[in-house]
Protein backbone atom coordinates (compact mmCIF):
# COMPACT_ATOMS: atom_id res chain seq x y z
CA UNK A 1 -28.41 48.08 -40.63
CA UNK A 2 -25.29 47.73 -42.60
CA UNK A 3 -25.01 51.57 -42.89
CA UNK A 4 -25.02 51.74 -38.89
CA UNK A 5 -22.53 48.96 -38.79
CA UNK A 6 -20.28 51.15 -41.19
CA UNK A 7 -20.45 53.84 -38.99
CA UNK A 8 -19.78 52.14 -35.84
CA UNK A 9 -16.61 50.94 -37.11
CA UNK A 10 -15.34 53.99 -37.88
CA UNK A 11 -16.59 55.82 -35.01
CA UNK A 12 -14.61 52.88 -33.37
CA UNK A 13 -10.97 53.40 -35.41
CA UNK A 14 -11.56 57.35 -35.20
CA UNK A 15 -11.53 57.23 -31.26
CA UNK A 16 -8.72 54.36 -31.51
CA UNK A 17 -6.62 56.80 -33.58
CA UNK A 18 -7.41 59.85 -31.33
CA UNK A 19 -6.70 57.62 -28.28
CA UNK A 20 -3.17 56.72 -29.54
CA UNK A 21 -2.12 60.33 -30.56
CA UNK A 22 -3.44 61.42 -26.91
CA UNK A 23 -1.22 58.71 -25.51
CA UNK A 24 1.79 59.60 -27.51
CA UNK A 25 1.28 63.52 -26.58
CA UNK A 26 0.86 62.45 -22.92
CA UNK A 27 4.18 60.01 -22.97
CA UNK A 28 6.33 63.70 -24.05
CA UNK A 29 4.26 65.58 -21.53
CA UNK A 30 5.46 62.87 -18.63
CA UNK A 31 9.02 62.93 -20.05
CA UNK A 32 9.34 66.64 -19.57
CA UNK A 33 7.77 65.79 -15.78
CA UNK A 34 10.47 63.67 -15.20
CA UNK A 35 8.27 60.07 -16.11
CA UNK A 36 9.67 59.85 -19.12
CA UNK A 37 8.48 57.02 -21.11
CA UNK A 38 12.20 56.07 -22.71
CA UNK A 39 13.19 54.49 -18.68
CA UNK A 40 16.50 53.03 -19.09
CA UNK A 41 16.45 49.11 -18.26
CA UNK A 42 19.89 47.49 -16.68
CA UNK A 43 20.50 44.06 -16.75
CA UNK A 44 22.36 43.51 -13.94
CA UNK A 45 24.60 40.44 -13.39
CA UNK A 46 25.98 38.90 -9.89
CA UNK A 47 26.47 35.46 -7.94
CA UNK A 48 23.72 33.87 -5.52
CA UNK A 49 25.64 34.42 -2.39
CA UNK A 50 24.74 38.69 -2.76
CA UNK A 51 21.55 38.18 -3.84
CA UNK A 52 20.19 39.56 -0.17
CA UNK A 53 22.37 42.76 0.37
CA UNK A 54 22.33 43.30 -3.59
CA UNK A 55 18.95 42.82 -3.98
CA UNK A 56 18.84 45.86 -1.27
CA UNK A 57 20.61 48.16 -3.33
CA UNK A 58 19.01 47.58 -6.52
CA UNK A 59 15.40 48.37 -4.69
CA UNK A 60 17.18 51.43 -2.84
CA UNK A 61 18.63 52.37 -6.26
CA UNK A 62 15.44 52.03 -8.13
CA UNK A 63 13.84 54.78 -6.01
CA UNK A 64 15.80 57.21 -6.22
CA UNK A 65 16.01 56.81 -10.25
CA UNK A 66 12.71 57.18 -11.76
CA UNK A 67 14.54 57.22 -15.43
CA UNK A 68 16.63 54.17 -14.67
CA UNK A 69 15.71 50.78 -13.35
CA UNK A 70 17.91 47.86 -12.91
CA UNK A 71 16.56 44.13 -12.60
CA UNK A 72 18.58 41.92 -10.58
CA UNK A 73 19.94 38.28 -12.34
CA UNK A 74 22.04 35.91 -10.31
CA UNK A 75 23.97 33.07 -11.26
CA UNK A 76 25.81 30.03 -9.20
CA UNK A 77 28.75 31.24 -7.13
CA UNK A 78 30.72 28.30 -8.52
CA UNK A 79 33.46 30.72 -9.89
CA UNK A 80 33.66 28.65 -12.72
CA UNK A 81 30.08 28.30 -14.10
CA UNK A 82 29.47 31.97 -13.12
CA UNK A 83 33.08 33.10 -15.40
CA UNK A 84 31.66 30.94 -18.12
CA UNK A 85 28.46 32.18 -18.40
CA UNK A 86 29.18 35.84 -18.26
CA UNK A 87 31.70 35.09 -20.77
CA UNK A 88 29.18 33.31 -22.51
CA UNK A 89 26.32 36.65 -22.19
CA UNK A 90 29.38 38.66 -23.28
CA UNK A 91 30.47 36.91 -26.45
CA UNK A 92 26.86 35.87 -27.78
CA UNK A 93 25.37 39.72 -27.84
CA UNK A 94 23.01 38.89 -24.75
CA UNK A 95 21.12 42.05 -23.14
CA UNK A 96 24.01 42.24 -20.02
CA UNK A 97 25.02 45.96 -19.06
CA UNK A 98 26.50 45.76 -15.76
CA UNK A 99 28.42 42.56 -13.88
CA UNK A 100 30.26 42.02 -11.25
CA UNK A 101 33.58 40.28 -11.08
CA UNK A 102 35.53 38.28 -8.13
CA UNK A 103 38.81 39.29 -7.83
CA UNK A 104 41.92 40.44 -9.28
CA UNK A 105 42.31 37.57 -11.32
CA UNK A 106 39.03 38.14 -12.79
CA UNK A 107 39.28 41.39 -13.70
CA UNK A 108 42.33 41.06 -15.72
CA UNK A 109 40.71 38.56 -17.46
CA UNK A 110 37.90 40.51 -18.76
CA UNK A 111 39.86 43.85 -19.07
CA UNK A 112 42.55 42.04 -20.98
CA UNK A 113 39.45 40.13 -23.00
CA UNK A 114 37.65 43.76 -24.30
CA UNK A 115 35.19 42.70 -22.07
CA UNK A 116 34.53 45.97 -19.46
CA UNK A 117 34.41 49.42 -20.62
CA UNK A 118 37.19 52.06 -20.18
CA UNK A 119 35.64 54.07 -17.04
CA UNK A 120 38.61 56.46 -16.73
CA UNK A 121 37.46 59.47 -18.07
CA UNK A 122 34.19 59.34 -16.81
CA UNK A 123 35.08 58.66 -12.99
CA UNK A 124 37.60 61.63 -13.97
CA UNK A 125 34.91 64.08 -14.45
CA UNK A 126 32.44 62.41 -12.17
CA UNK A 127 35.03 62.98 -9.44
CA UNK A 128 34.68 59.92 -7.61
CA UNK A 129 36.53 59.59 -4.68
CA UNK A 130 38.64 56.65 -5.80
CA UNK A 131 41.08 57.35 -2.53
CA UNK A 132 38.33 55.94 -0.86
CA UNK A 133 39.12 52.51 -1.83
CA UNK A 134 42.29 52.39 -0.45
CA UNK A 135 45.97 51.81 -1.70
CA UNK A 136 45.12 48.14 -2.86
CA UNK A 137 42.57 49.37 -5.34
CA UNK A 138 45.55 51.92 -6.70
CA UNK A 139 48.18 48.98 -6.87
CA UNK A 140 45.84 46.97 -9.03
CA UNK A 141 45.19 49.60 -11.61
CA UNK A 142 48.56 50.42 -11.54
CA UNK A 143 50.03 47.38 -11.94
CA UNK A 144 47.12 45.07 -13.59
CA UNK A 145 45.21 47.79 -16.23
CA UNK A 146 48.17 49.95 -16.58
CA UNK A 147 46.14 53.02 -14.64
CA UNK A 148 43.35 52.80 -16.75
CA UNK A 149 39.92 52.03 -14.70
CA UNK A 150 37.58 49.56 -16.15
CA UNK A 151 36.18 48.84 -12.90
CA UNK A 152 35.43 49.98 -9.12
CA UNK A 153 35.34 48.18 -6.21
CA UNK A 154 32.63 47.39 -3.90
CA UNK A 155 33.76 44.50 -1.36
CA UNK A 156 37.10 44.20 0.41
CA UNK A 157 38.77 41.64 2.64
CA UNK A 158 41.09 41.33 5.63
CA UNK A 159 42.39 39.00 8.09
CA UNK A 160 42.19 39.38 11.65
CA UNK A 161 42.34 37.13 14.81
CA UNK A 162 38.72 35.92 16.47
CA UNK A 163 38.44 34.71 19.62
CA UNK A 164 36.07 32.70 21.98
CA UNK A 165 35.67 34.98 24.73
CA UNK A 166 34.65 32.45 27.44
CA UNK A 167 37.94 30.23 26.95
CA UNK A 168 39.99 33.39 27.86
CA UNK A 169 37.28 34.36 30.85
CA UNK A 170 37.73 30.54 32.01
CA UNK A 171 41.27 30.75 32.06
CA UNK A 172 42.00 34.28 33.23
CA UNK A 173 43.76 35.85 30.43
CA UNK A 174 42.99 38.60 29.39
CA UNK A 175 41.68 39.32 25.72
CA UNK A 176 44.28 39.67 22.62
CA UNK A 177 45.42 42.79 21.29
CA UNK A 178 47.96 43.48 18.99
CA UNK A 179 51.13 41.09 18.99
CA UNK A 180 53.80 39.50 17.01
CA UNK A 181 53.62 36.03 15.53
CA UNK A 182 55.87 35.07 17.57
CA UNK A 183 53.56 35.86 21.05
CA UNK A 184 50.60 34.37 19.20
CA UNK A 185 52.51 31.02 19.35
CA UNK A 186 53.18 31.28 22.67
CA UNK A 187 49.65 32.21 23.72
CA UNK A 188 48.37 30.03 21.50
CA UNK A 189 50.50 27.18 23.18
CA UNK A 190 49.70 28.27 26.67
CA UNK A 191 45.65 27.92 25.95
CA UNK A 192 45.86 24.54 24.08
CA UNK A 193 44.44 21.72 26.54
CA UNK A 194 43.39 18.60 26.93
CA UNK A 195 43.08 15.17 24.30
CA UNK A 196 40.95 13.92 22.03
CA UNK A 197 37.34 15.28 20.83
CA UNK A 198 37.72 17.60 24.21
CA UNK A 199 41.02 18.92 23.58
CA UNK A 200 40.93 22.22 23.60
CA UNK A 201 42.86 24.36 20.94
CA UNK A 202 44.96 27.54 21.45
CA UNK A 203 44.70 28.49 17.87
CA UNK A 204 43.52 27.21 14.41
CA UNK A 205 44.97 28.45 10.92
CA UNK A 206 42.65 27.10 7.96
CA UNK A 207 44.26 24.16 5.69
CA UNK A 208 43.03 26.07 2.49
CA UNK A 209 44.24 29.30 3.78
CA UNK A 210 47.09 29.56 1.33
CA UNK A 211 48.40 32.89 0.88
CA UNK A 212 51.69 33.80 3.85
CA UNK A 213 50.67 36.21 5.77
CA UNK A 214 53.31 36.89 7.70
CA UNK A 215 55.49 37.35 4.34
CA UNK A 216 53.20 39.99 2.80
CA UNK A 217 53.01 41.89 5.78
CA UNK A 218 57.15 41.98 5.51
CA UNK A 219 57.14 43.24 2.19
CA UNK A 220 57.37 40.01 0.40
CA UNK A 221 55.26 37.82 -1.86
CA UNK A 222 55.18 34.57 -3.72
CA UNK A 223 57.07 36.07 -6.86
CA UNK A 224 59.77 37.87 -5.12
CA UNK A 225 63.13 36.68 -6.10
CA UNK A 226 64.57 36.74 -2.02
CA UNK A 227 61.70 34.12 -0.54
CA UNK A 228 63.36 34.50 2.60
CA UNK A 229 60.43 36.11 4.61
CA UNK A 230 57.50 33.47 2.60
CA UNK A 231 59.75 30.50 4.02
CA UNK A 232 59.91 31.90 7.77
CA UNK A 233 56.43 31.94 7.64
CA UNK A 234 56.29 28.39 6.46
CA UNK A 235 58.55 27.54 8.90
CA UNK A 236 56.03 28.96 11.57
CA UNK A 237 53.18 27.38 10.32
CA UNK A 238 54.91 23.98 11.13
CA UNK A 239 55.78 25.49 14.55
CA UNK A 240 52.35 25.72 15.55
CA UNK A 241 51.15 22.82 13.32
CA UNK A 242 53.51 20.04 14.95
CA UNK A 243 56.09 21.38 17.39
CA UNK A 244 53.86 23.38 19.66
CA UNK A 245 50.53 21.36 18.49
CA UNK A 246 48.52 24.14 19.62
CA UNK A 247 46.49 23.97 16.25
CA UNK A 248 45.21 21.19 14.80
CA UNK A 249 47.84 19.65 12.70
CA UNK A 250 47.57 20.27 8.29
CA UNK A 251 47.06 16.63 8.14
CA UNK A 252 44.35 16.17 10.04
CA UNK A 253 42.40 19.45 8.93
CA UNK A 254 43.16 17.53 5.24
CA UNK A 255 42.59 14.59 5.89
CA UNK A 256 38.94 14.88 7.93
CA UNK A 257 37.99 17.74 5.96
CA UNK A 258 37.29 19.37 9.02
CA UNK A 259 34.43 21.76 9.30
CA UNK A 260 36.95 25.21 10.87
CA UNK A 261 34.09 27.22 11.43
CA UNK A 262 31.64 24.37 13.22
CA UNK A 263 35.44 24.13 15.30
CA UNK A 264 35.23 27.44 16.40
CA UNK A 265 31.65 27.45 17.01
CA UNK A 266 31.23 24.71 19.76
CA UNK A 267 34.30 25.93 22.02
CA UNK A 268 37.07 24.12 20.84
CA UNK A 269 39.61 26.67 19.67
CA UNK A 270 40.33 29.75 21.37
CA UNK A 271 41.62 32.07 18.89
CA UNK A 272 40.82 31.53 14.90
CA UNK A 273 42.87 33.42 11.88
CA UNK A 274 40.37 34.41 9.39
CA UNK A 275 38.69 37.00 7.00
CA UNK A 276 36.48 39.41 7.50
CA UNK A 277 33.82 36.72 6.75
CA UNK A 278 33.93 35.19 10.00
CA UNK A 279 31.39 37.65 11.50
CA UNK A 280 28.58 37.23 8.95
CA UNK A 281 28.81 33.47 9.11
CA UNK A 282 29.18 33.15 13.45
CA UNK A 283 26.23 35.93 13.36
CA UNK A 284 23.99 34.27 11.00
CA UNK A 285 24.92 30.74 12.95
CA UNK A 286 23.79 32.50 16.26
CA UNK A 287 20.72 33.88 14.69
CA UNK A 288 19.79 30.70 13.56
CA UNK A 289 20.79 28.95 17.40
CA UNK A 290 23.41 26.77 15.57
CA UNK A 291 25.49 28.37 18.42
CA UNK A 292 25.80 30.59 21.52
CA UNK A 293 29.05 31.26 21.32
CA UNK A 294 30.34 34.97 22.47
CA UNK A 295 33.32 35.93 20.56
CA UNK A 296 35.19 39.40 19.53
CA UNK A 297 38.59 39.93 17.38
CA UNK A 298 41.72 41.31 17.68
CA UNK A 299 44.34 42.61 15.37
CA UNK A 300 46.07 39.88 12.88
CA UNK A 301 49.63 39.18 14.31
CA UNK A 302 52.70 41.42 13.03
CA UNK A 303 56.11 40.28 11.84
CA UNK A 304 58.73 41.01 14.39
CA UNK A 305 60.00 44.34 13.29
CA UNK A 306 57.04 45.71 11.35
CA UNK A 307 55.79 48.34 13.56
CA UNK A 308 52.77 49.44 11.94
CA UNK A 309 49.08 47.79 12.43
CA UNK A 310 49.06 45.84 8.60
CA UNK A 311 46.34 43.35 7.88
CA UNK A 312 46.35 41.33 4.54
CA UNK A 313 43.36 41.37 1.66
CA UNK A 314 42.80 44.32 -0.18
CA UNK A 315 39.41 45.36 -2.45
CA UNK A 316 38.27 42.03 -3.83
CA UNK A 317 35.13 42.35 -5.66
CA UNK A 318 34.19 44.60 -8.72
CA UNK A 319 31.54 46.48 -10.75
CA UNK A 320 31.67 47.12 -14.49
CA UNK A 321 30.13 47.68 -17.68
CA UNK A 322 29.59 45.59 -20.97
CA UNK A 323 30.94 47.68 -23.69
CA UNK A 324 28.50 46.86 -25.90
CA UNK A 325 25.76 47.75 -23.19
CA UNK A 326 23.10 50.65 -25.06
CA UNK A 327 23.01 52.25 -21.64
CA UNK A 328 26.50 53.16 -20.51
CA UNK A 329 25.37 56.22 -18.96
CA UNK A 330 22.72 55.08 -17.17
CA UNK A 331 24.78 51.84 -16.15
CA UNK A 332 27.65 54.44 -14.49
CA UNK A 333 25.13 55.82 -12.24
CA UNK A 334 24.56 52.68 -11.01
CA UNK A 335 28.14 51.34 -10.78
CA UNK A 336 28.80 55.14 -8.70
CA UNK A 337 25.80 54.01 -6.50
CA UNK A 338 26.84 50.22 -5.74
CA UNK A 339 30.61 51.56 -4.94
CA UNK A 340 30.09 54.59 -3.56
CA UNK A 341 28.82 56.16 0.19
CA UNK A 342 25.16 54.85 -0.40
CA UNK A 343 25.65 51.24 -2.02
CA UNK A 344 28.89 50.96 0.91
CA UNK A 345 26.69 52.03 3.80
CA UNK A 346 23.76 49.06 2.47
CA UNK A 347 26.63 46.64 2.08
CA UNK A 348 27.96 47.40 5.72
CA UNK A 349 24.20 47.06 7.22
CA UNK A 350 24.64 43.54 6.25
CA UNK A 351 27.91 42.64 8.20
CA UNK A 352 30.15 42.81 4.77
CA UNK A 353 33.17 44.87 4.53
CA UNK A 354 32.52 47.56 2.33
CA UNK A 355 35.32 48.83 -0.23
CA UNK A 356 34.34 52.40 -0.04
CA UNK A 357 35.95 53.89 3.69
CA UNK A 358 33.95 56.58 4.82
CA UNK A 359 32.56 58.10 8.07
CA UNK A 360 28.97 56.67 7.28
CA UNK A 361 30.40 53.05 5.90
CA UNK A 362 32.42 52.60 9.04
CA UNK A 363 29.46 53.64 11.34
CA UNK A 364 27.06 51.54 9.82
CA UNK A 365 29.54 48.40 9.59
CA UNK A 366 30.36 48.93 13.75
CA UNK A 367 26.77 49.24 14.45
CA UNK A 368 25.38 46.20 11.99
CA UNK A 369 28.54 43.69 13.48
CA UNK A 370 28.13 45.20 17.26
CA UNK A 371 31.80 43.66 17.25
CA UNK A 372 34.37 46.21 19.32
CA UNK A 373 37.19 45.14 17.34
CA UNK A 374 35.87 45.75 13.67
CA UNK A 375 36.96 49.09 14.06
CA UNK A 376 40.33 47.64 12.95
CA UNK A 377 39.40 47.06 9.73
CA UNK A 378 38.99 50.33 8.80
CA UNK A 379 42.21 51.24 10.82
CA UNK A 380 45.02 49.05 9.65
CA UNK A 381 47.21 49.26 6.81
CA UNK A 382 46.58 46.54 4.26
CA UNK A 383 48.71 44.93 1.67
CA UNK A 384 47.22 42.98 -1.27
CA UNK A 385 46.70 38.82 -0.53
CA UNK A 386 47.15 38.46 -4.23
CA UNK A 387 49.23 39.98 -6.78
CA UNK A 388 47.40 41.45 -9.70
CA UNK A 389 49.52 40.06 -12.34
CA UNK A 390 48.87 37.94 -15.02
CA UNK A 391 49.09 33.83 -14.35
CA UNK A 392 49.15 34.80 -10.46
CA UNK A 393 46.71 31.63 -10.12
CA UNK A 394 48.81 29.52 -11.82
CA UNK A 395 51.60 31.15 -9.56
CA UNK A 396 49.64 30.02 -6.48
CA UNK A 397 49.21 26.64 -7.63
CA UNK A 398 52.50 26.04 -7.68
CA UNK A 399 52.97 27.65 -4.53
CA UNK A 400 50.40 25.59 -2.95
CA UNK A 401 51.45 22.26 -3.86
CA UNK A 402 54.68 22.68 -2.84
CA UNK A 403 53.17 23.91 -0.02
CA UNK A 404 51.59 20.89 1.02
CA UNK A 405 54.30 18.53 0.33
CA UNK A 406 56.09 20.70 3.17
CA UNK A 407 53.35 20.48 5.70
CA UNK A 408 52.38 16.94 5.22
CA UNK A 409 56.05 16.21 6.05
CA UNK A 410 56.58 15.04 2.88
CA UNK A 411 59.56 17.15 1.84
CA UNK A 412 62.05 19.57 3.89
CA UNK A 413 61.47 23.11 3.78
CA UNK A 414 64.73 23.85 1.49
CA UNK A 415 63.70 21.67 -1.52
CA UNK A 416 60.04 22.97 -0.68
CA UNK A 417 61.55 26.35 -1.45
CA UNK A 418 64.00 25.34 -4.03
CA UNK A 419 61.08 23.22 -6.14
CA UNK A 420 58.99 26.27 -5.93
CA UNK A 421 60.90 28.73 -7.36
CA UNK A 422 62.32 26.69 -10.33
CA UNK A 423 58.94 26.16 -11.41
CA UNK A 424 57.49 29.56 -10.93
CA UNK A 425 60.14 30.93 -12.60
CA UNK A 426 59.58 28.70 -15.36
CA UNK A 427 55.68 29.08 -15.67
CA UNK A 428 56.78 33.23 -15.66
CA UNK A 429 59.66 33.03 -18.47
CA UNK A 430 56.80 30.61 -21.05
């Protein structure tokens, strides 16, 4: 009996051993097939708010690359916690070999940090069509990285007028096109109605919307040394804020924390200034019967004397690579894919402005938004919200407070102006 048991045991490791080496011959013979048993893994890093569209890409990605497969981590969109903890992944060796970053400010940071790896020579030879991405996306890596790439882009924003469609129908008027600031104002004034909870807006411009937009589509920005266009536009926004009262006033917006989108969504303004955002909210609002409301946009206002369409935004959100990921190649097939034709068209099928401007990403963002005016964001010239410099936040800060001082009616325009510059020039010379 024992001699059997003897024998069965190594019967049993001989067919174990014979098993494994079959195994091991079969994982070389399904490499060469093109199932090759060495399958790159990504980690791949992003907020909650793109889990849906990203989690799209990553599935669309995964089956087209049988050798590489990415798996899909979000964190909060606080951009706080979600800057910490990448940080945190980055600097404590964690298994991280793509991420995504939210905006300019962000990717200096990590560029300037070590943190994303040099990308130039390989979207050199890979010939990507970086052209694509539009002049912004050159400014920044001109300006912020010093022309080297350690990113691409896949999201972009821009600002555009959206309008209730019945208001104008009610009142016989026909729908916006392009105009000046100036004949905003005065349409805006000449739809504004009524008192109270009823009354009846012409326009409404966002508290927390702080950049100038009429500035940066003259040329100018916050860290220009002649301020003159940034104060005309300051000067407007109290036009329309208090003189005309055709939008709700800073200080009430501030001081109820008013809700601008649930504004625009039960009839009460008539023409909103907003991001490309707007459509993906109001659509997912009317999907979910929030609202009815019918709406379109037009072209964002132009500076008298700027004759060319020009929007404001610019490529906002980016793709890199951990430079201590084991998997660089495989990870820059995946950062091509997410900011390329294929990852652009995915990201346009969900309502989001794509970064990458092509015939498909266009058709696919007209068709998913059924909006008549998107077309104008792939149209108009646009000119970057922020500068991608360092301490631009801090920069805005400043800018912002002062800001506010102005349009409570706190302070006069002049030593709004005057207060500003004297510290940002301050903050820049430390």
């Amino acid at each position: 009996m024992k001699h059997h048991k003897k024998y069965a045991s190594l019967l049993l490791a001989v067919i174990l051993i014979l098993s494994l080496t079959a195994c091991g011959d079969n994982g070389k013979q399904d490499g060469n097939a093109g199932q090759s048993s060495d399958k790159a893994v990504l980690q791949y890093y992003t907020w909650t708010d793109e889990e849906d569209y990203m989690r799209k890409i990553v599935d669309d990605f995964n089956t087209k690359h049988e050798n590489i497969e990415v798996k899909l981590n979000t964190i909060s969109n606080d951009a706080d916690e979600y800057n910490t903890k990448i940080m945190t992944n980055l600097s404590g060796g964690s298994q991280m070999d793509v991420y995504s970053i939210n905006g300019t400010a962000s990717l200096g940071m990590y560029a300037q940090k070590n943190q994303l790896l040099d990308l130039t020579e390989q979207i050199k030879n890979s010939k990507v069509e970086v052209s694509a991405y539009g002049q912004s996306f050159q400014d920044i890596v001109t300006v912020l990285t010093e022309g080297k790439y350690f990113a691409l882009p896949y999201r972009t924003s821009q600002y555009a007028i959206f309008y209730n469609k019945a208001i104008f129908d009610k009142e016989g008027i026909e729908y916006p096109e392009q105009m000046t600031w100036n004949e905003y104002a005065e349409l805006a004034k000449q739809l504004t109605k009524g008192d109270g909870v009823d009354k009846q807006w012409g326009g409404y411009y966002a508290d927390w919307l702080i950049a100038p937009l009429g500035g940066l589509q003259s040329g100018s920005t916050i860290l220009d040394d002649n301020l003159e266009p940034v104060e005309g536009f300051l000067q407007f926004l109290n036009r329309i804020y208090y003189e005309d009262q055709s939008h709700m006033s800073y200080k009430q917006m501030k001081g109820e924390s008013i809700d601008w989108i649930k504004q625009f969504e039960v009839g009460n303004v008539a023409m909103l200034i907003n991001g490309e955002w707007t459509i993906n909210m109001l659509k997912a609002d009317i999907d979910a019967g929030k609202t009815d409301i019918e709406f379109d946009m037009a072209p964002l206002p132009l500076p008298d004397g700027v004759q060319d369409q020009t929007t404001v935004g610019g490529v906002s959100t980016f793709i890199g690579i951990n430079p201590a990921s084991k998997n660089q190649e495989a990870a820059f097939e995946f950062v091509k894919y997410v900011t390329g034709n294929e990852g652009g068209t995915i990201i346009a099928e969900s309502n989001v402005l794509p970064a990458f401007s092509s015939k498909d990403t266009k058709e696919s963002y007209l068709k998913a938004t059924n909006i008549q005016g998107s077309s104008y964001f792939f149209d108009a010239k646009t000119v970057m919200e922020n500068q991608p410099v360092p301490k631009i936040d801090e920069v805005n800060r400043i800018f912002s407070e002062q800001r506010d001082l102005y349009l409570f009616q706190e302070q006069d325009l002049e030593t709004t102006m005057n207060t500003f510059q004297q510290q940002r020039n301050q903050l820049l010379q430390q």
